[in-house]
PDB file of N, CA and C in Angstrom:
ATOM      1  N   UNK A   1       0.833  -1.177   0.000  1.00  0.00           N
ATOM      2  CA  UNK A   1       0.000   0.000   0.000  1.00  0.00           C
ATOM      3  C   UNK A   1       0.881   1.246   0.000  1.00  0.00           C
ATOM      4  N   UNK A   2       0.389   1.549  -0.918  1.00  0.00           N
ATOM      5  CA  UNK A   2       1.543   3.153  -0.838  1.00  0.00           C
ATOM      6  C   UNK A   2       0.406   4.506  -0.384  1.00  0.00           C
ATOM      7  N   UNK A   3       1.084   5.466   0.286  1.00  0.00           N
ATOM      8  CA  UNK A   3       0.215   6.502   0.183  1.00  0.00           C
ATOM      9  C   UNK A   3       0.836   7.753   0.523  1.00  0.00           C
ATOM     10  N   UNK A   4       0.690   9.100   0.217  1.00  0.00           N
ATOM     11  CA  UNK A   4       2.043  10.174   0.215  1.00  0.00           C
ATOM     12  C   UNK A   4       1.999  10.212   1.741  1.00  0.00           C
ATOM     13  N   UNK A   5       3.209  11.293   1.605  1.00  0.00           N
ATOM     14  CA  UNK A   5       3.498  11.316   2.907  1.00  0.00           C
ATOM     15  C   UNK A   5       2.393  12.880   3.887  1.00  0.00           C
ATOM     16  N   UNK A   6       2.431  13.532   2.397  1.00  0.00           N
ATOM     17  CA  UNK A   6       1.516  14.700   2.905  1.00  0.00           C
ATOM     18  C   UNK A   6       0.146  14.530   2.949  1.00  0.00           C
ATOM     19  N   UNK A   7      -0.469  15.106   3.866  1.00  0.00           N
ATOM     20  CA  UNK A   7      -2.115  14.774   3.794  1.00  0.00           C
ATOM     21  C   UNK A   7      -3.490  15.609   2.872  1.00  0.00           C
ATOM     22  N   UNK A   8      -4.234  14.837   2.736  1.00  0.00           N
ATOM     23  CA  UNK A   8      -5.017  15.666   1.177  1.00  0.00           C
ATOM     24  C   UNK A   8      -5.650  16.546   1.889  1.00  0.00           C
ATOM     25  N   UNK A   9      -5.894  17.439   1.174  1.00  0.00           N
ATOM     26  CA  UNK A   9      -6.653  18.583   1.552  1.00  0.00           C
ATOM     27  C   UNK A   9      -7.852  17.800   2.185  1.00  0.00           C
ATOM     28  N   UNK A  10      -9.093  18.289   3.285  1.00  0.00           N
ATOM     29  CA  UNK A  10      -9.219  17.617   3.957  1.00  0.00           C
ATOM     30  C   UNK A  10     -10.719  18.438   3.602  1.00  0.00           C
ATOM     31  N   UNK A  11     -12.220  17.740   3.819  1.00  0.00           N
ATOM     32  CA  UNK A  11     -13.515  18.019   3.654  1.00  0.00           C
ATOM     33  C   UNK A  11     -13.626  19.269   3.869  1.00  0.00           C
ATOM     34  N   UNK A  12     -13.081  19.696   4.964  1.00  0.00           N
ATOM     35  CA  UNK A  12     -13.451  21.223   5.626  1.00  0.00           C
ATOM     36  C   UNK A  12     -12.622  22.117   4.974  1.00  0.00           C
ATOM     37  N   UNK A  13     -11.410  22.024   5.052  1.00  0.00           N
ATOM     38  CA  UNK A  13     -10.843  22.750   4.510  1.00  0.00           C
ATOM     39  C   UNK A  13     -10.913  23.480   2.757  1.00  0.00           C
ATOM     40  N   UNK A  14     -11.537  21.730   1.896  1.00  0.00           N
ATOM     41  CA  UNK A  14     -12.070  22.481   0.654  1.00  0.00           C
ATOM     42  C   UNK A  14     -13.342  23.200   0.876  1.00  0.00           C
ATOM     43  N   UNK A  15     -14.242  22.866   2.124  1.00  0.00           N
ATOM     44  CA  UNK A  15     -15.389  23.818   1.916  1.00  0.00           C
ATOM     45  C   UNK A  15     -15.203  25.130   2.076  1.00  0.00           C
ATOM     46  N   UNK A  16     -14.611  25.364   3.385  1.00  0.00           N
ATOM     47  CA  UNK A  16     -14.531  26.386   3.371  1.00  0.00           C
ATOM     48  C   UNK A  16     -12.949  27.671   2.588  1.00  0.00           C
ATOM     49  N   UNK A  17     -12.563  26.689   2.036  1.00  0.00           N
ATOM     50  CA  UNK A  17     -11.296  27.333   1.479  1.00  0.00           C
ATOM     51  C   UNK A  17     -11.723  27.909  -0.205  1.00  0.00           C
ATOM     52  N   UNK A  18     -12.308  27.135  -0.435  1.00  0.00           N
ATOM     53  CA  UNK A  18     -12.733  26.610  -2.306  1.00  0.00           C
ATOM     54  C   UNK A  18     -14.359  26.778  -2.348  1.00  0.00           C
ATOM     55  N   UNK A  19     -14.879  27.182  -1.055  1.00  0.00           N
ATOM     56  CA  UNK A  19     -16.409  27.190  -1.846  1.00  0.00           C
ATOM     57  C   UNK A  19     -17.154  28.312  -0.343  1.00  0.00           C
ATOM     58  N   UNK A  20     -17.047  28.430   0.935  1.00  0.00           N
ATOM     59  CA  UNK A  20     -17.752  29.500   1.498  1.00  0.00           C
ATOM     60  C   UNK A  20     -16.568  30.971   1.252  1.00  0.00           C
ATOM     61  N   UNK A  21     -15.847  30.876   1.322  1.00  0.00           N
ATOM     62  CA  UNK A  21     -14.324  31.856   1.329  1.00  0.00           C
ATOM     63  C   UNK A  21     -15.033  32.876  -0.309  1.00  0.00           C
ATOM     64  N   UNK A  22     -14.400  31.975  -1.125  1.00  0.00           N
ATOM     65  CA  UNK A  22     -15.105  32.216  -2.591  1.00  0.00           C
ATOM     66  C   UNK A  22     -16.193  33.024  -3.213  1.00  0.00           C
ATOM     67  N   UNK A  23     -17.537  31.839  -2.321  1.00  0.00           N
ATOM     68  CA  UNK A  23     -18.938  32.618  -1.938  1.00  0.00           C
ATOM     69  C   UNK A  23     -19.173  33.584  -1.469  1.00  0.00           C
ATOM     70  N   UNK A  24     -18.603  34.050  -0.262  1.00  0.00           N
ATOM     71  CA  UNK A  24     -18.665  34.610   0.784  1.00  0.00           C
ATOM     72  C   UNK A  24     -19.703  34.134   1.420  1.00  0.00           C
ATOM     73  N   UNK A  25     -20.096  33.365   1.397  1.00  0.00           N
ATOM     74  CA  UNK A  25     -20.892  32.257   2.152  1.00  0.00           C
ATOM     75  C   UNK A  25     -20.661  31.866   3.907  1.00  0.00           C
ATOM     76  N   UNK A  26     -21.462  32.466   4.646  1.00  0.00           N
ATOM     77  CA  UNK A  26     -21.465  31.990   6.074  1.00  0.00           C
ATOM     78  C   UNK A  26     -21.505  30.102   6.289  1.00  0.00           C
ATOM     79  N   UNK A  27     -21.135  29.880   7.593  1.00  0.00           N
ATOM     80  CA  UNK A  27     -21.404  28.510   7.775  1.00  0.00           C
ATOM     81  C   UNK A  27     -22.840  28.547   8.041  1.00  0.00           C
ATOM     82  N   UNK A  28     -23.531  29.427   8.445  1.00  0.00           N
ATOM     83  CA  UNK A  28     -24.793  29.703   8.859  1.00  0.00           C
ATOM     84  C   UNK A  28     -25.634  29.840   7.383  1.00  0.00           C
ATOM     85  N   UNK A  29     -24.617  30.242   6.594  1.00  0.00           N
ATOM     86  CA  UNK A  29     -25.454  30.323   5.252  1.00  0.00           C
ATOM     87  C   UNK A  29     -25.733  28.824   4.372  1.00  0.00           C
ATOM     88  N   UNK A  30     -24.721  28.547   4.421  1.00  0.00           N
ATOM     89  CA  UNK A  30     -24.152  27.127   4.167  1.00  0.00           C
ATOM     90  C   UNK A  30     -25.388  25.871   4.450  1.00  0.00           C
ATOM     91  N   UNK A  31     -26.061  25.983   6.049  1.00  0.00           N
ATOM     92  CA  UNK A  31     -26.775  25.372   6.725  1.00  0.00           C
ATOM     93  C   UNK A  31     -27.203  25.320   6.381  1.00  0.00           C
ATOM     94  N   UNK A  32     -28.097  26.664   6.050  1.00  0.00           N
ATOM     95  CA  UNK A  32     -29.361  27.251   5.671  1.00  0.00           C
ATOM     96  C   UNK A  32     -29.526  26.715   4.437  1.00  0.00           C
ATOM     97  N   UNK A  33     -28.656  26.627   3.605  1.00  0.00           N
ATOM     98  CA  UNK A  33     -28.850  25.870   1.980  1.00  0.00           C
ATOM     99  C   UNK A  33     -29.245  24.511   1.749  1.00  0.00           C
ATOM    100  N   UNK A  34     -28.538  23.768   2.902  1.00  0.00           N
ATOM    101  CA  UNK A  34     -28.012  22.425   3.004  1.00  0.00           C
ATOM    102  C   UNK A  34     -29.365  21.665   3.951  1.00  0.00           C
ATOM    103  N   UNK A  35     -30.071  22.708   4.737  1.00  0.00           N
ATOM    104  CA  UNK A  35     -31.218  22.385   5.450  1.00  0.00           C
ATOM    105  C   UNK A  35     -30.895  21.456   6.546  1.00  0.00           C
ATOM    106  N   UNK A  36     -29.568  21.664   7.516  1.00  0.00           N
ATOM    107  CA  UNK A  36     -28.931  20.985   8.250  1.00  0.00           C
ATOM    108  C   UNK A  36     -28.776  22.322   9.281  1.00  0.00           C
ATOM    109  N   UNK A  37     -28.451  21.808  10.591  1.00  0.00           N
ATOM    110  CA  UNK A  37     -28.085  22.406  11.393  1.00  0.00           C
ATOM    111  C   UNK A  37     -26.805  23.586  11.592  1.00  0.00           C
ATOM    112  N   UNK A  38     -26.570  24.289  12.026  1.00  0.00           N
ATOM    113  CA  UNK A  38     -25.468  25.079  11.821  1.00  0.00           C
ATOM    114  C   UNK A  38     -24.061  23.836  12.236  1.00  0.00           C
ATOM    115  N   UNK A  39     -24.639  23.369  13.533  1.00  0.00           N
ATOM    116  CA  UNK A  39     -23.252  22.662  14.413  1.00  0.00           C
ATOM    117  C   UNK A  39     -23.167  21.507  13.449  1.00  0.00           C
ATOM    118  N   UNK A  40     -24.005  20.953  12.394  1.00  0.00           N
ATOM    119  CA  UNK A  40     -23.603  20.132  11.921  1.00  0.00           C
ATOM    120  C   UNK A  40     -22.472  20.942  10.525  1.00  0.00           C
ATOM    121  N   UNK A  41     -22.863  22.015   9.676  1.00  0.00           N
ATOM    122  CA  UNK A  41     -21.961  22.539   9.263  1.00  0.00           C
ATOM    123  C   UNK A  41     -20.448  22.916   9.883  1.00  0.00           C
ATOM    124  N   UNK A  42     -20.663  23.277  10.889  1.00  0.00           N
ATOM    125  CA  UNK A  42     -19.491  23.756  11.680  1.00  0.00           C
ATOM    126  C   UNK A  42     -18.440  22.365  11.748  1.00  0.00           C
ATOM    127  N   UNK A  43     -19.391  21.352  12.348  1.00  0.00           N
ATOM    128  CA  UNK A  43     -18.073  20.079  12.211  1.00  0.00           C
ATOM    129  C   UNK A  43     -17.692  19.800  11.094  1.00  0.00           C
ATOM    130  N   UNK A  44     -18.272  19.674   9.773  1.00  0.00           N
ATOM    131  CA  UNK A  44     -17.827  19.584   8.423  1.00  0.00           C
ATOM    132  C   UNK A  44     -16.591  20.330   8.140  1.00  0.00           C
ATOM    133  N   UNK A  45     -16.530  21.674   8.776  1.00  0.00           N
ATOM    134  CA  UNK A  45     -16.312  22.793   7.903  1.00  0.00           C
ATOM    135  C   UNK A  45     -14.360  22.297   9.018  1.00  0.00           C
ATOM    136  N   UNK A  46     -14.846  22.275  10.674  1.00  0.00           N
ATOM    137  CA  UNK A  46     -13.450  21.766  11.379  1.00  0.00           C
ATOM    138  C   UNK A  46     -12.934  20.059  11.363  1.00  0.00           C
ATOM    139  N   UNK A  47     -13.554  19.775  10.069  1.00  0.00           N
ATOM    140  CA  UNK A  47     -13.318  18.248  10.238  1.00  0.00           C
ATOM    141  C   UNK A  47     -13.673  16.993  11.585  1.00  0.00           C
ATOM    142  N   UNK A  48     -14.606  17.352  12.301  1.00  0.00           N
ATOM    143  CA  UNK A  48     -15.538  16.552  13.269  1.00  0.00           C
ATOM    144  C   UNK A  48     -16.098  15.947  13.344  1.00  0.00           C
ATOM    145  N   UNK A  49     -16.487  16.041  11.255  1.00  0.00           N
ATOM    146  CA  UNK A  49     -17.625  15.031  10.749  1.00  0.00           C
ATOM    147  C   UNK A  49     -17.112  14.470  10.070  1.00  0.00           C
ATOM    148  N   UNK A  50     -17.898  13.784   9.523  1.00  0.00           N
ATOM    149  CA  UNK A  50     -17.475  12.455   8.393  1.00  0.00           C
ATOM    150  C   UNK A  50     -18.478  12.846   7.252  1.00  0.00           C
ATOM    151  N   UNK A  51     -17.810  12.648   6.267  1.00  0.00           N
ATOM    152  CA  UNK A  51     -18.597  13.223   4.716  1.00  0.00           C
ATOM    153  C   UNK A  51     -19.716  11.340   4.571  1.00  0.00           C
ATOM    154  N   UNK A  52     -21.055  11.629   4.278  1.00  0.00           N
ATOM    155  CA  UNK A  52     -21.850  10.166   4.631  1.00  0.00           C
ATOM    156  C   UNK A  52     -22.381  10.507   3.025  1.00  0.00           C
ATOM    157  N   UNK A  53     -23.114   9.512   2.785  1.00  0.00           N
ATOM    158  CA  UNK A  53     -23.877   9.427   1.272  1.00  0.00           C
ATOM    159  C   UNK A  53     -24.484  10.207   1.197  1.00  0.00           C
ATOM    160  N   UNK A  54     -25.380  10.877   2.166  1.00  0.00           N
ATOM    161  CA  UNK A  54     -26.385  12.181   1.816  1.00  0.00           C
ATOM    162  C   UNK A  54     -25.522  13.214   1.800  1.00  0.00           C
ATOM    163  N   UNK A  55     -24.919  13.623   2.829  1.00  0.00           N
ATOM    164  CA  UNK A  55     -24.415  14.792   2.980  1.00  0.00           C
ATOM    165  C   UNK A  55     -23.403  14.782   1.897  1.00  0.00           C
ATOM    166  N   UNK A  56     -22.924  14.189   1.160  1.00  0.00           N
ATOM    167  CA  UNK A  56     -22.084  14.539  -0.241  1.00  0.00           C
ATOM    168  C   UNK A  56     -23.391  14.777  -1.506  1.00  0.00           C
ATOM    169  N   UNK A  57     -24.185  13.651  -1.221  1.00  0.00           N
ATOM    170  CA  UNK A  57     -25.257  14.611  -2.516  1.00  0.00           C
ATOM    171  C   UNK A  57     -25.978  15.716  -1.934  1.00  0.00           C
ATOM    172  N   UNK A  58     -25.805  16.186  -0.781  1.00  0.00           N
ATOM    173  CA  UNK A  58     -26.793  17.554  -0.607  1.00  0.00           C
ATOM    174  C   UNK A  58     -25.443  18.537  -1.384  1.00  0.00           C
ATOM    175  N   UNK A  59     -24.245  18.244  -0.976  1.00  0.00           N
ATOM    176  CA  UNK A  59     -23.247  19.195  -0.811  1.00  0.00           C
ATOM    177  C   UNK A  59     -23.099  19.539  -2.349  1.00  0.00           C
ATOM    178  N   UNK A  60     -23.010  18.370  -3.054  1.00  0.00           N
ATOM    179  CA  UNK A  60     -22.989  17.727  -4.541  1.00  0.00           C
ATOM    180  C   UNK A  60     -24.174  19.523  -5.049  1.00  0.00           C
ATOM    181  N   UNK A  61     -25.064  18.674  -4.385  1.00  0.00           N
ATOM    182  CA  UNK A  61     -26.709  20.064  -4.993  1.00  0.00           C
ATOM    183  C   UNK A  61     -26.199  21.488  -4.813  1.00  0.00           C
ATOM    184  N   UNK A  62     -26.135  21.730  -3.794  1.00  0.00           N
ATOM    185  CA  UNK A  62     -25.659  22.823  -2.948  1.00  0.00           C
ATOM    186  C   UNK A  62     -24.328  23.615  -4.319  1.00  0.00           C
ATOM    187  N   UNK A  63     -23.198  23.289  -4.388  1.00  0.00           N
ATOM    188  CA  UNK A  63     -22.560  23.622  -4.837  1.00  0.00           C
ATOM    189  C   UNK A  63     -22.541  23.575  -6.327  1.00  0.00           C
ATOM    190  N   UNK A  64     -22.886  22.116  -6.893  1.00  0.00           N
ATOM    191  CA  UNK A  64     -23.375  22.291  -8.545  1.00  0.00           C
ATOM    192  C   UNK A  64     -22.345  21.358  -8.777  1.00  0.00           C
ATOM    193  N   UNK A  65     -21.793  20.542  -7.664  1.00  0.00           N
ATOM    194  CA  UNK A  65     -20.629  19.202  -8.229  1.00  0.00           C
ATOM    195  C   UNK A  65     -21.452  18.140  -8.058  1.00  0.00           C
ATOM    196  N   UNK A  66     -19.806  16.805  -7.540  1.00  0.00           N
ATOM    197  CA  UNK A  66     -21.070  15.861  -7.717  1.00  0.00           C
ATOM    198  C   UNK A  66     -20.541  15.132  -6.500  1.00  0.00           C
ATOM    199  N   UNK A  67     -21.887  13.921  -5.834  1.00  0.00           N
ATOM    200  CA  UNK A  67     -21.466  13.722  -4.802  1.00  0.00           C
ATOM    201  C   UNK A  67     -19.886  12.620  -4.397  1.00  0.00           C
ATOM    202  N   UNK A  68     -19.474  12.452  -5.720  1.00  0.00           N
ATOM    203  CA  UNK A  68     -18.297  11.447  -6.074  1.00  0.00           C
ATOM    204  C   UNK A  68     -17.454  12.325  -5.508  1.00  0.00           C
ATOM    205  N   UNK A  69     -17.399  13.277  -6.170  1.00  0.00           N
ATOM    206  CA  UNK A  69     -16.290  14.740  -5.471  1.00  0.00           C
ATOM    207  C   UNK A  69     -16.189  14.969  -4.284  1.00  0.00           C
ATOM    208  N   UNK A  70     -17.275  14.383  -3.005  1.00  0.00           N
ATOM    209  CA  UNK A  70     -16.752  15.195  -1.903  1.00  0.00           C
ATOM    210  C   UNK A  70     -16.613  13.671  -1.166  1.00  0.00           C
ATOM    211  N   UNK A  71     -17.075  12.262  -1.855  1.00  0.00           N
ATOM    212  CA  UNK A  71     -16.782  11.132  -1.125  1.00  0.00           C
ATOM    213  C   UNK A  71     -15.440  10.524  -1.134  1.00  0.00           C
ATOM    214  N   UNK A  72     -14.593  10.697  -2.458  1.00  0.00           N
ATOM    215  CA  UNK A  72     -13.279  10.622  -2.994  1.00  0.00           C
ATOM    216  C   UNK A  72     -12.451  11.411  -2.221  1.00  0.00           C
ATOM    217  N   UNK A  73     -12.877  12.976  -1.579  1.00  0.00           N
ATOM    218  CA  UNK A  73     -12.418  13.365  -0.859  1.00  0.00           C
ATOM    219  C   UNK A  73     -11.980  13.106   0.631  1.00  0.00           C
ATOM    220  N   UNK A  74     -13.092  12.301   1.183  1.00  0.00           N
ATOM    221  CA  UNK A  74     -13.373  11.854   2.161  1.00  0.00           C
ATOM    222  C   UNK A  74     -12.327  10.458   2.242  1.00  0.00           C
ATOM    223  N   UNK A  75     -12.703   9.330   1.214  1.00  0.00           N
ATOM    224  CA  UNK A  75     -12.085   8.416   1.497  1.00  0.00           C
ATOM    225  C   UNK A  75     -10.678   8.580   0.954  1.00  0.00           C
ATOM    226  N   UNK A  76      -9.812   9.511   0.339  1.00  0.00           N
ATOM    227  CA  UNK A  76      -8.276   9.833   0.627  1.00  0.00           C
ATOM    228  C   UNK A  76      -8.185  10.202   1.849  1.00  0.00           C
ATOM    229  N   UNK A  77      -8.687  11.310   2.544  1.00  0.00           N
ATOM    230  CA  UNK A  77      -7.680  11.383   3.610  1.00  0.00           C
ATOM    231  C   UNK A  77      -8.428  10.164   4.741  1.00  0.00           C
ATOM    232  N   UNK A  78      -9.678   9.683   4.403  1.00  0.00           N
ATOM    233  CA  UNK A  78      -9.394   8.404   5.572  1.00  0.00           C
ATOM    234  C   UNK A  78      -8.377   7.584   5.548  1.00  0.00           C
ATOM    235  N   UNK A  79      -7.971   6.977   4.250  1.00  0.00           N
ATOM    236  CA  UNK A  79      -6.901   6.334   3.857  1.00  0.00           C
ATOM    237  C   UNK A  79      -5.864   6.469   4.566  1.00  0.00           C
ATOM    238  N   UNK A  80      -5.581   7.842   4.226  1.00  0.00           N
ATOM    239  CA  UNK A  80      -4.505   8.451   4.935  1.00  0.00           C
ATOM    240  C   UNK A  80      -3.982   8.201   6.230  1.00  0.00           C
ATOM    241  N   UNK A  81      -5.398   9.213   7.127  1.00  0.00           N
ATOM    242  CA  UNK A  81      -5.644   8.703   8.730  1.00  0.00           C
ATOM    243  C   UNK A  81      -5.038   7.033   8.456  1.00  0.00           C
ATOM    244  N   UNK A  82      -5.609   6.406   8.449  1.00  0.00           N
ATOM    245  CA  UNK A  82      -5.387   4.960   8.148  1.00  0.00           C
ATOM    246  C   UNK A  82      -3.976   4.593   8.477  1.00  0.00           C
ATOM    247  N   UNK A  83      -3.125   5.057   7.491  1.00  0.00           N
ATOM    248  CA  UNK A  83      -2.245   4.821   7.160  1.00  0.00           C
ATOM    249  C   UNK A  83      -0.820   5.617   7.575  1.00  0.00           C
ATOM    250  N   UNK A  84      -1.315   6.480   8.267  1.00  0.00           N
ATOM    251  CA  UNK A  84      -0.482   7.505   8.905  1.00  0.00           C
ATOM    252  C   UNK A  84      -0.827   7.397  10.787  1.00  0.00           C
ATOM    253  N   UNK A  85      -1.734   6.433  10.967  1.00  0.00           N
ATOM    254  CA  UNK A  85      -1.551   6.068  12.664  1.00  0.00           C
ATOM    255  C   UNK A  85      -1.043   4.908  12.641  1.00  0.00           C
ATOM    256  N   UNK A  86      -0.079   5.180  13.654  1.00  0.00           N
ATOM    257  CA  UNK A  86       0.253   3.455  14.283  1.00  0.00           C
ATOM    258  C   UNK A  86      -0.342   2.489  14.873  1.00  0.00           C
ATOM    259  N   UNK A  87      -1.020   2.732  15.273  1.00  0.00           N
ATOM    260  CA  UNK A  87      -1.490   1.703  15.917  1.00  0.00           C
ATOM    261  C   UNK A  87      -2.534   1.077  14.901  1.00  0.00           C
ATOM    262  N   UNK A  88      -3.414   1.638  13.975  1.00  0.00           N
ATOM    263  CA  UNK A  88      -4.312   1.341  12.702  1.00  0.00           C
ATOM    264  C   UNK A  88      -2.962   0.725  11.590  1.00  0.00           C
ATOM    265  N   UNK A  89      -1.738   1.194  11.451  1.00  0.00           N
ATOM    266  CA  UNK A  89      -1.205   0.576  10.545  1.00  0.00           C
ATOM    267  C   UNK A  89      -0.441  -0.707  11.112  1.00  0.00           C
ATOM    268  N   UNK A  90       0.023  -0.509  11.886  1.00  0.00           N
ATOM    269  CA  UNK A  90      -0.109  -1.977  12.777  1.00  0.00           C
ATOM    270  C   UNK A  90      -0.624  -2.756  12.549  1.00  0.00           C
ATOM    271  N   UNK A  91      -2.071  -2.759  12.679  1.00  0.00           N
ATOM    272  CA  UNK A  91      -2.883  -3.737  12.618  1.00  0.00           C
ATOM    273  C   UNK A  91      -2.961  -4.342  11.198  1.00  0.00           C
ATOM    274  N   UNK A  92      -3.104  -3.183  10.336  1.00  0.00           N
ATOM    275  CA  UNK A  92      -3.089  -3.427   9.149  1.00  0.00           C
ATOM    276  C   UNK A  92      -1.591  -4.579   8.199  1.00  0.00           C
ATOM    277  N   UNK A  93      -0.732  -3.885   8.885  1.00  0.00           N
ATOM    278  CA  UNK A  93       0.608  -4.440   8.644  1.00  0.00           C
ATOM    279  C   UNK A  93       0.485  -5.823   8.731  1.00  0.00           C
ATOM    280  N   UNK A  94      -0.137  -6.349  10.205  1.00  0.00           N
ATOM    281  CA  UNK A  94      -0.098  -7.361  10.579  1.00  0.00           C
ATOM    282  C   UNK A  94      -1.036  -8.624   9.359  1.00  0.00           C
ATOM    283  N   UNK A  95      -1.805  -8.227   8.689  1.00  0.00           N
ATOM    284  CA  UNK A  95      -2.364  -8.725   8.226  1.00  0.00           C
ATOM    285  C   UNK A  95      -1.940  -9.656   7.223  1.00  0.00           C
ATOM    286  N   UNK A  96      -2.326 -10.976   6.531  1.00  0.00           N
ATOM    287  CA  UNK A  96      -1.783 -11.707   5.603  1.00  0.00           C
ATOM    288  C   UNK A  96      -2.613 -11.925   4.202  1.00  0.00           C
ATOM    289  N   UNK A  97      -2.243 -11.972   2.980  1.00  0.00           N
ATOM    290  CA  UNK A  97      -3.125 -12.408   2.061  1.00  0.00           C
ATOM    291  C   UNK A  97      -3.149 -13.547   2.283  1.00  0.00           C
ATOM    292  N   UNK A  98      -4.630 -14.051   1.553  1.00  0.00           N
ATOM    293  CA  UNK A  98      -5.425 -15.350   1.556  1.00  0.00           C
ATOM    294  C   UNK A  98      -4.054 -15.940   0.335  1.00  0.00           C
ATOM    295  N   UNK A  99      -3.860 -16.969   0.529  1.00  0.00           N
ATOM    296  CA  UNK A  99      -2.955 -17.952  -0.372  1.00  0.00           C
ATOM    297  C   UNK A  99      -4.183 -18.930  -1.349  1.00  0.00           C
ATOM    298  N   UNK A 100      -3.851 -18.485  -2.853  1.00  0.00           N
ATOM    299  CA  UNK A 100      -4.945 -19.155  -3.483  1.00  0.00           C
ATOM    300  C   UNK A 100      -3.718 -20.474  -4.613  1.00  0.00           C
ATOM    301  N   UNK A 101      -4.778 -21.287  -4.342  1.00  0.00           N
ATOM    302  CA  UNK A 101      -4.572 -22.439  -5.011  1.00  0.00           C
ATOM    303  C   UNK A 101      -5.045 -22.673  -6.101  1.00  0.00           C
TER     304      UNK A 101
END
């Protein structure tokens, strides 16, 4: 498994770097679009949350992308996480392929 050493830009950081910044879009505005709570924006926006199947196609609507774009996002830097803790790569390390006959 290979994976860089630097970490991908991260859910929150493209929202609010690449799309409320941009907008000038509040997190409060954001909510309000998304028909979600503010505190649930707010963890998105500080990485608290986890990008889920809806919340990438609301985000997908919301912005005019698609929800592949913010799940791809999501599962690099989980990867990452993954692969950049010890004790998760450990485990992982430890692991063996199935031997096929």
């Amino acid at each position: 498994m290979i994976t860089t050493k630097q970490q991908p830009v991260s859910v929150g950081e493209m929202i609010v770097t690449e799309f409320l910044e941009p907008l000038g879009l509040s997190q409060d505005g954001l909510a309000k679009a998304m028909m979600v709570s503010r505190k649930t924006v707010n963890e998105l926006c500080n990485n608290k949350r986890t990008i889920t199947v809806d919340t990438a196609l609301i985000l997908a609507k919301v912005f005019g992308n698609t929800a592949d774009f913010w799940l791809n996002l999501q599962k690099r830097n989980d990867i990452w996480n993954a692969m950049h803790s010890p004790k998760r790569r450990a485990r992982i390390d430890r692991v063996q392929p199935i031997q096929r006959t």
